[in-house]
Every structure is written in C-alpha cells, then in structure tokens.
C-alpha atoms as a PDB file:
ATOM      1  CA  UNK A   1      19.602 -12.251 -31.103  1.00  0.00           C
ATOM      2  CA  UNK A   2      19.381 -15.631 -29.756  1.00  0.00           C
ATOM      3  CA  UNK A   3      21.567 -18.492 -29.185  1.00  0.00           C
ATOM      4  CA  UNK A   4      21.816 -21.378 -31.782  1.00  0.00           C
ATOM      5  CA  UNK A   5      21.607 -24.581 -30.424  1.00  0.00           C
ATOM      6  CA  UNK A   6      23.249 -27.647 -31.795  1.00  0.00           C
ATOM      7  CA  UNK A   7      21.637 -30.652 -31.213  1.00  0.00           C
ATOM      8  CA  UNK A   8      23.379 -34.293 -31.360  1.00  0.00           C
ATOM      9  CA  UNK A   9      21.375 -37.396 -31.035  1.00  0.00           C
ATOM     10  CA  UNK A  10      22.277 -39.451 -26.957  1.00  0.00           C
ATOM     11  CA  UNK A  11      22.940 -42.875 -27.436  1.00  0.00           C
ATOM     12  CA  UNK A  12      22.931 -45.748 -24.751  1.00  0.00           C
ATOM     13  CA  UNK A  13      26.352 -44.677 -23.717  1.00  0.00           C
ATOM     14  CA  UNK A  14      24.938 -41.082 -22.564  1.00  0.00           C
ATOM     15  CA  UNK A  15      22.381 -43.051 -20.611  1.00  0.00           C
ATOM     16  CA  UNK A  16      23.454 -41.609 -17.149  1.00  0.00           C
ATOM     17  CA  UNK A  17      24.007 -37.591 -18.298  1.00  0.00           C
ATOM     18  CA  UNK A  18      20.343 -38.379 -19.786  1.00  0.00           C
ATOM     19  CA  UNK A  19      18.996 -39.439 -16.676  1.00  0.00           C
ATOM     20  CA  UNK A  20      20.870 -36.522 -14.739  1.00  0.00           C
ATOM     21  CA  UNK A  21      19.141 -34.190 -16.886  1.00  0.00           C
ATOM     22  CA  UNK A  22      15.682 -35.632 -17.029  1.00  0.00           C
ATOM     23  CA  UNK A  23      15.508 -36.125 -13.289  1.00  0.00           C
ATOM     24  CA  UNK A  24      16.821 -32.385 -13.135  1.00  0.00           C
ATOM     25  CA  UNK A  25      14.616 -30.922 -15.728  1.00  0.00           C
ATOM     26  CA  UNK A  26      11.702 -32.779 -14.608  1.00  0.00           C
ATOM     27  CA  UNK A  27      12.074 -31.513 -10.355  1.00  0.00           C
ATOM     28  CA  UNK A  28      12.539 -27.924 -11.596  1.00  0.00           C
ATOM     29  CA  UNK A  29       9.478 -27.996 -13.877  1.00  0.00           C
ATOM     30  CA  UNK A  30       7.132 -29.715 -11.275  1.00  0.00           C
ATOM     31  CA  UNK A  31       8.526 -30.053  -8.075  1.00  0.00           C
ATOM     32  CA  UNK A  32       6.752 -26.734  -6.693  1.00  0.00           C
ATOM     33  CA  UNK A  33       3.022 -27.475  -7.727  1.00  0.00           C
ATOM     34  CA  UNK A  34       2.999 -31.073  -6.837  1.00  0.00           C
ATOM     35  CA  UNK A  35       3.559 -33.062  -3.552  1.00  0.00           C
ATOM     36  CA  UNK A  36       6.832 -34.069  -2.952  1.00  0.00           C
ATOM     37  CA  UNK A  37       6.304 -37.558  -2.178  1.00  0.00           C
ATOM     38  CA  UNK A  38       4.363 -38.329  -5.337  1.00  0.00           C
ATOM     39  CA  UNK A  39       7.254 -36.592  -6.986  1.00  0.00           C
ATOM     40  CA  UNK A  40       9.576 -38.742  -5.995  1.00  0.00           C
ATOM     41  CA  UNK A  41       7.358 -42.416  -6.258  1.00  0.00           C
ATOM     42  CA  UNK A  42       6.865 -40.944 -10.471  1.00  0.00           C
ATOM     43  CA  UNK A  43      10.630 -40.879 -10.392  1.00  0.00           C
ATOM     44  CA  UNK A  44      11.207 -43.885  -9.045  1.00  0.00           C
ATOM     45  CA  UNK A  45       9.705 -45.453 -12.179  1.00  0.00           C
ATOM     46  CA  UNK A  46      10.125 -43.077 -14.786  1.00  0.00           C
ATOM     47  CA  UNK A  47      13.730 -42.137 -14.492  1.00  0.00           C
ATOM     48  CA  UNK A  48      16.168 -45.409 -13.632  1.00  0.00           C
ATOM     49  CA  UNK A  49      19.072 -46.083 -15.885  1.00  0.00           C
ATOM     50  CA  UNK A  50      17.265 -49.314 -16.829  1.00  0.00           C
ATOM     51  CA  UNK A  51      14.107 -47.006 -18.065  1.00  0.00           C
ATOM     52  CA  UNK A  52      16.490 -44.788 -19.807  1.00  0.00           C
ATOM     53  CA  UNK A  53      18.827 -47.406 -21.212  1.00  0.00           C
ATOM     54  CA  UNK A  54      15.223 -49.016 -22.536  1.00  0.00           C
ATOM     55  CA  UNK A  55      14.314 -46.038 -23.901  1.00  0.00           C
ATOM     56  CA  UNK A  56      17.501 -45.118 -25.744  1.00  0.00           C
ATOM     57  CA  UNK A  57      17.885 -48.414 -27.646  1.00  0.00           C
ATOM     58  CA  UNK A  58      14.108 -48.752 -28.639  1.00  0.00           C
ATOM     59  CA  UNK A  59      14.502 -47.366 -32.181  1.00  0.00           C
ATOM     60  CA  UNK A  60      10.795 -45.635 -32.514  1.00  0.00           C
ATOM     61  CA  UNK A  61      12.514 -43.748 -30.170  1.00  0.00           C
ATOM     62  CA  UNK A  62      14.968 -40.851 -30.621  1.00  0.00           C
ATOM     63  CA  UNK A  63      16.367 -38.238 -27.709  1.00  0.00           C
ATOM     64  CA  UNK A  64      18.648 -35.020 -29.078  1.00  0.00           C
ATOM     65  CA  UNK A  65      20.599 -33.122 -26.519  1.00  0.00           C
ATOM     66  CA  UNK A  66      20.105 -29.232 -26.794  1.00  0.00           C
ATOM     67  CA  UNK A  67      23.839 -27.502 -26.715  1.00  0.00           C
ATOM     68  CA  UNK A  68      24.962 -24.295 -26.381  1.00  0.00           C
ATOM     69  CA  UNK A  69      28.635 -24.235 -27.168  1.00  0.00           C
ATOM     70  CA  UNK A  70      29.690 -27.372 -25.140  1.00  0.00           C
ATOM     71  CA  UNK A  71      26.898 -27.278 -22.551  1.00  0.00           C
ATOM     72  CA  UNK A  72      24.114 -29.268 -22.671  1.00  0.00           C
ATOM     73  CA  UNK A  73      20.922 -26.512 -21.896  1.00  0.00           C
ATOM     74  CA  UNK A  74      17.849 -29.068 -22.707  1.00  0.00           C
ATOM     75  CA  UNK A  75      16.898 -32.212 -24.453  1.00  0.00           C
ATOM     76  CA  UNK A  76      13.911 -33.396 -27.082  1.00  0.00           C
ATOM     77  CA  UNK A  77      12.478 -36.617 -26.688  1.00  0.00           C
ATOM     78  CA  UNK A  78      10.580 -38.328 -30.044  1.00  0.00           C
ATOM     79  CA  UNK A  79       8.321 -41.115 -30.714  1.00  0.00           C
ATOM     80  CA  UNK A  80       7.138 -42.678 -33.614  1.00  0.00           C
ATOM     81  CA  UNK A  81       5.132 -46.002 -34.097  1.00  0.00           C
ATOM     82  CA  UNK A  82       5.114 -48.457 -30.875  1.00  0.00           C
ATOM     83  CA  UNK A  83       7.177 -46.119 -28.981  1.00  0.00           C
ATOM     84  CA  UNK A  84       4.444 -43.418 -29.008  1.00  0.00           C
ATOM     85  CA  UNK A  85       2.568 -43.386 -25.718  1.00  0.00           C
ATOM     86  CA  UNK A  86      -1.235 -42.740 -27.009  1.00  0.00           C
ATOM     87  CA  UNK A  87      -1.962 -43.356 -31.026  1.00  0.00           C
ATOM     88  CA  UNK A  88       0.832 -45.312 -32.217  1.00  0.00           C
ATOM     89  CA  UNK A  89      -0.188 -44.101 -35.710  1.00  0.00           C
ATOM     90  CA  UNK A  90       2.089 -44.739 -38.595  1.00  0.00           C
ATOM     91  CA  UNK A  91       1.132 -41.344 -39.841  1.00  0.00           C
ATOM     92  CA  UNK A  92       2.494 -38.847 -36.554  1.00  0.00           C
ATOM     93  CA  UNK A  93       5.318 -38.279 -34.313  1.00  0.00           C
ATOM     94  CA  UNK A  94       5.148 -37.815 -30.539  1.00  0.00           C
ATOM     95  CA  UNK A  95       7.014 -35.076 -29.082  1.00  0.00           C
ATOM     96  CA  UNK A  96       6.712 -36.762 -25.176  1.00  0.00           C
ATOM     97  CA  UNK A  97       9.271 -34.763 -23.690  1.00  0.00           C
ATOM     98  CA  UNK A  98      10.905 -31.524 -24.345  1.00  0.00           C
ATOM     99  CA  UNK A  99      12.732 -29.593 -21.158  1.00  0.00           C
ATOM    100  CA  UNK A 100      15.198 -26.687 -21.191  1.00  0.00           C
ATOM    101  CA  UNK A 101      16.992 -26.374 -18.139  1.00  0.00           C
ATOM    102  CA  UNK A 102      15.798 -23.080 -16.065  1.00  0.00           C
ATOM    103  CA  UNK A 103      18.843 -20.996 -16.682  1.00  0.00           C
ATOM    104  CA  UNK A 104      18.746 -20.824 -20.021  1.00  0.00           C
ATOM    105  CA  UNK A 105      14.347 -20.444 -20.547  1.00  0.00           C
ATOM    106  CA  UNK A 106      13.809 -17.364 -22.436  1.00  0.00           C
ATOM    107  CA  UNK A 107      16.432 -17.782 -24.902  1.00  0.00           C
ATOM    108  CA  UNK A 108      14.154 -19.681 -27.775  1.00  0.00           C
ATOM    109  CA  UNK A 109      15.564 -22.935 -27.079  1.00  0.00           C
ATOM    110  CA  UNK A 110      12.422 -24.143 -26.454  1.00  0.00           C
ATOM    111  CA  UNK A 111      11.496 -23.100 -29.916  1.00  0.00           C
ATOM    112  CA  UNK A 112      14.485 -24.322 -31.401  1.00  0.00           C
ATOM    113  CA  UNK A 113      13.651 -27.970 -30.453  1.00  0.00           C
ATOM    114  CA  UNK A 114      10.088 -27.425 -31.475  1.00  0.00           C
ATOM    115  CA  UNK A 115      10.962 -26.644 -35.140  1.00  0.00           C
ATOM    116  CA  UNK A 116      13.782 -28.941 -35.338  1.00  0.00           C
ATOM    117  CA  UNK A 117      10.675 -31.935 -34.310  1.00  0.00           C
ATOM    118  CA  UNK A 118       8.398 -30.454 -37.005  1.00  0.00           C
ATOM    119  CA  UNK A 119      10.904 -30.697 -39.379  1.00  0.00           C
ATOM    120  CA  UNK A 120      11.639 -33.935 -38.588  1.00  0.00           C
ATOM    121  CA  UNK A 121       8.051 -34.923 -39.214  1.00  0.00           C
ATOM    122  CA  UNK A 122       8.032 -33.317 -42.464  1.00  0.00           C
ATOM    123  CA  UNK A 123      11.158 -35.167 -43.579  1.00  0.00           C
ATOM    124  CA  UNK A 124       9.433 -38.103 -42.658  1.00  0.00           C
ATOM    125  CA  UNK A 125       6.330 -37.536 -44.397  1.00  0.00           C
ATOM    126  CA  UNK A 126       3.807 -37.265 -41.356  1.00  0.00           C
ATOM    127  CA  UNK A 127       0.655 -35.789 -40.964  1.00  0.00           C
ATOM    128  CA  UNK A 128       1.177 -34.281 -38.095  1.00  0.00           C
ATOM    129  CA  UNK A 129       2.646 -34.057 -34.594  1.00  0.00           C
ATOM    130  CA  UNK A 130       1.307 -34.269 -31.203  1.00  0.00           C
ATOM    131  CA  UNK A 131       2.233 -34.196 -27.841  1.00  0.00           C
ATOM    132  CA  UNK A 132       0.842 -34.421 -23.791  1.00  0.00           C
ATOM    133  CA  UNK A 133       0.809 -31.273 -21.623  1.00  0.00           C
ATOM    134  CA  UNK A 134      -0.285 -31.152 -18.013  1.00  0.00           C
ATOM    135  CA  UNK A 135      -3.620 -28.717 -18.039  1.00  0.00           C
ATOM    136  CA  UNK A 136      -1.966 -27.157 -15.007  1.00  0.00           C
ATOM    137  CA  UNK A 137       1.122 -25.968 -17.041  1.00  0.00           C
ATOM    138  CA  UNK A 138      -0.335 -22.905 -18.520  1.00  0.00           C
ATOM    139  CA  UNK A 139       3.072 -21.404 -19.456  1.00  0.00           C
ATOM    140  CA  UNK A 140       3.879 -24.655 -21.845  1.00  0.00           C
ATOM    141  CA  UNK A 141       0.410 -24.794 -23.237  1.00  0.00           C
ATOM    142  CA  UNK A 142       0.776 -20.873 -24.745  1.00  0.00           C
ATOM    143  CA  UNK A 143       4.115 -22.276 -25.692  1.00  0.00           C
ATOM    144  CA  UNK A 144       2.555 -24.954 -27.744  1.00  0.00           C
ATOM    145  CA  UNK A 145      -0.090 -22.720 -29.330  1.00  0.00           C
ATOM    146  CA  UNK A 146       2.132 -20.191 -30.054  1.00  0.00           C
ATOM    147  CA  UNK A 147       3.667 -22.936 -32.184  1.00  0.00           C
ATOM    148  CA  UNK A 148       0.930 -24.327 -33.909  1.00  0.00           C
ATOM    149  CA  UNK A 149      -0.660 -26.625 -31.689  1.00  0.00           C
ATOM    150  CA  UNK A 150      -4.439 -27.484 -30.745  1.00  0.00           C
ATOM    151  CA  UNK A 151      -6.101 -29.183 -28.266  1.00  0.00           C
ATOM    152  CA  UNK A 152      -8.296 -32.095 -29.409  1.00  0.00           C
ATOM    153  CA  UNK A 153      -8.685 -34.498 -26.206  1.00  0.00           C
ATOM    154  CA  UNK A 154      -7.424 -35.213 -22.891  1.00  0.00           C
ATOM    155  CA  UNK A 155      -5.751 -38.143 -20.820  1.00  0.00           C
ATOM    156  CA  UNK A 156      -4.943 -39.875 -17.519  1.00  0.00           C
ATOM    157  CA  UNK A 157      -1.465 -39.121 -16.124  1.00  0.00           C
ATOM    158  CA  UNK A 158      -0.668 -40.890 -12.745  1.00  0.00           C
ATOM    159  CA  UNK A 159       1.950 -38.738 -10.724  1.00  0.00           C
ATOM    160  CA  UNK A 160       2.585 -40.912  -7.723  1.00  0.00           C
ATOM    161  CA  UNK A 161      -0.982 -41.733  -6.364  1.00  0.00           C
ATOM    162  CA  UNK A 162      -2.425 -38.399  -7.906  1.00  0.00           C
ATOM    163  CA  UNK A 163      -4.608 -38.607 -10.746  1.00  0.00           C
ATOM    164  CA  UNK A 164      -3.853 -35.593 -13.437  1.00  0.00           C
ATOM    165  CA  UNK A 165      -4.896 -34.504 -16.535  1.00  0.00           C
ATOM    166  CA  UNK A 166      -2.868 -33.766 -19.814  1.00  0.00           C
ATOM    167  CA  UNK A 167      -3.789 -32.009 -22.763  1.00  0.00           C
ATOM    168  CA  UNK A 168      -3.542 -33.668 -25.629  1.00  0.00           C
ATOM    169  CA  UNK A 169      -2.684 -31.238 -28.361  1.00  0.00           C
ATOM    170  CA  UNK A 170      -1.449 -31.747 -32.165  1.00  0.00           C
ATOM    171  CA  UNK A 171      -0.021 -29.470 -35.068  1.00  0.00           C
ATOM    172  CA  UNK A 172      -1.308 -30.684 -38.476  1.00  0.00           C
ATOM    173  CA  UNK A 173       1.507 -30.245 -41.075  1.00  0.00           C
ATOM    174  CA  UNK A 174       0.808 -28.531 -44.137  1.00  0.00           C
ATOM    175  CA  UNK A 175       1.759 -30.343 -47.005  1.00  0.00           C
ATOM    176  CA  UNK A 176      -0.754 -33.664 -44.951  1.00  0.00           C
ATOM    177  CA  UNK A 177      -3.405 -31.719 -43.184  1.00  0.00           C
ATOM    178  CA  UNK A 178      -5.575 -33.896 -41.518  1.00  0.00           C
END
C-alpha cells in the first residue's frame, strides 16, 4: 500500500521553502545528463525568489506542496490562461512542473499529483491537459503515458546555452474530448 499525500496550496509566504525545493528537485533530476555550467546559468534565471515570488502571486498560476505526514516529498506546479507557457488556451491546464524528491520516487506520489491535476481540470471544465517533457527523460515520458498522455508536437527549451527538445504531450479528458 502506498502513502497518501496531502497536498496544501504555497503561497508567497512559502516563497523561499519553494525555491529550496525547486532548485533541489530540479539538480537531482538533471544535474547528471547535462553540463554543469549550463545547469547552473538555467538556475540563475529560473529559480530566484523574485521568479518564484512572481510566480506565486500570478493567479493563472497555482503550486501544491506534496506531504507525507509533515514532510514536504514533492510539489505540482499549474497553469491556466496567460500563465501557461505554450497555448494559453482558455480550454486546458498546464501541468509545467511536477518533481518528487528522490527519496521518496517509487511510492506513487508522482501519480498522486497527476490525478489530483486531472481532477482539477475536470472541475474546471477543460478539455484537456498538457504538459513539456525533455525527449531525453525517458523514465517521465512512460510516466506520462502510463497516465494518459500523448505526444502531439515538440518545442525549444534553452538550458544555459544548450538547445533541447521537449515533448509536448496532452491527455484529452473524457467528458471534452478534443
């Protein structure tokens, strides 16, 4: 049996543990199939506590913190409108981050923050939900289909001075296919 997570939603005051845990979550995930130094430049842009602080009171916007008991093990990140960093359709939700910290992979957290994002989509009446994968992470990819998700189309992700690619994939929801 796994672990239950509770999830509660961060708010600008949690805007340092929320940087803590993306800059951790995002070295552990990356960090040993990409150069260090573009590592680091991506970072110095992506998590500040002005970017986070931004990103916490923009209200297309929405982060949950994963807990387990009264640990924090991972954290969801959700777009919808503006805030979403491709389509900025009125009719999806972004999942553009979702990161469980290593210790605790393998324990359907993962999945829990998955379904708890669909659900949230539903609730909202959306026709489905997407969501950017690097085409190098094989491991999330099977994650995603195992979950639903297709591939339909590719983008340009800068890491540093390196030029990758992400997956674009989406889940249609049921009730709204597309």
């Amino acid at each position: 049996m796994y672990p239950v997570i509770t999830l509660v939603k961060a708010s600008p005051a949690d805007a340092e543990t929320l940087l803590n845990l993306s800059r951790k979550t995002f070295f552990d995930a990356f960090a040993h199939q990409n150069d260090a130094i573009n590592m680091e430049i991506y970072a110095a842009k992506a998590f500040t506590l002005t970017k986070i602080k931004e990103e916490l009171n923009n209200p297309d916007s929405a982060f949950y913190f994963a807990y387990l008991t009264d640990h924090i093990v991972g954290y969801l990140k959700l777009n919808t409108g503006d805030a979403q960093t491709e389509f900025k359709e009125d009719t999806a939700l972004e999942i553009e981050r979702i990161y469980v910290l290593q210790d605790h992979h393998g324990k359907n957290i993962g999945s829990q923050l998955i379904d708890f994002a669909i659900e949230t989509a539903t609730e909202k009446r959306f026709k489905y939900v997407w969501l950017g994968v690097w085409e190098m992470n094989i491991k999330a990819i099977r994650f995603y289909q195992r979950h639903g998700f297709e591939g339909f189309s590719t983008h340009r992700f800068m890491l540093g001075d390196e030029e990758q690619t992400d997956l674009l994939m989406k889940r249609a929801l049921t009730q709204y296919p597309n």
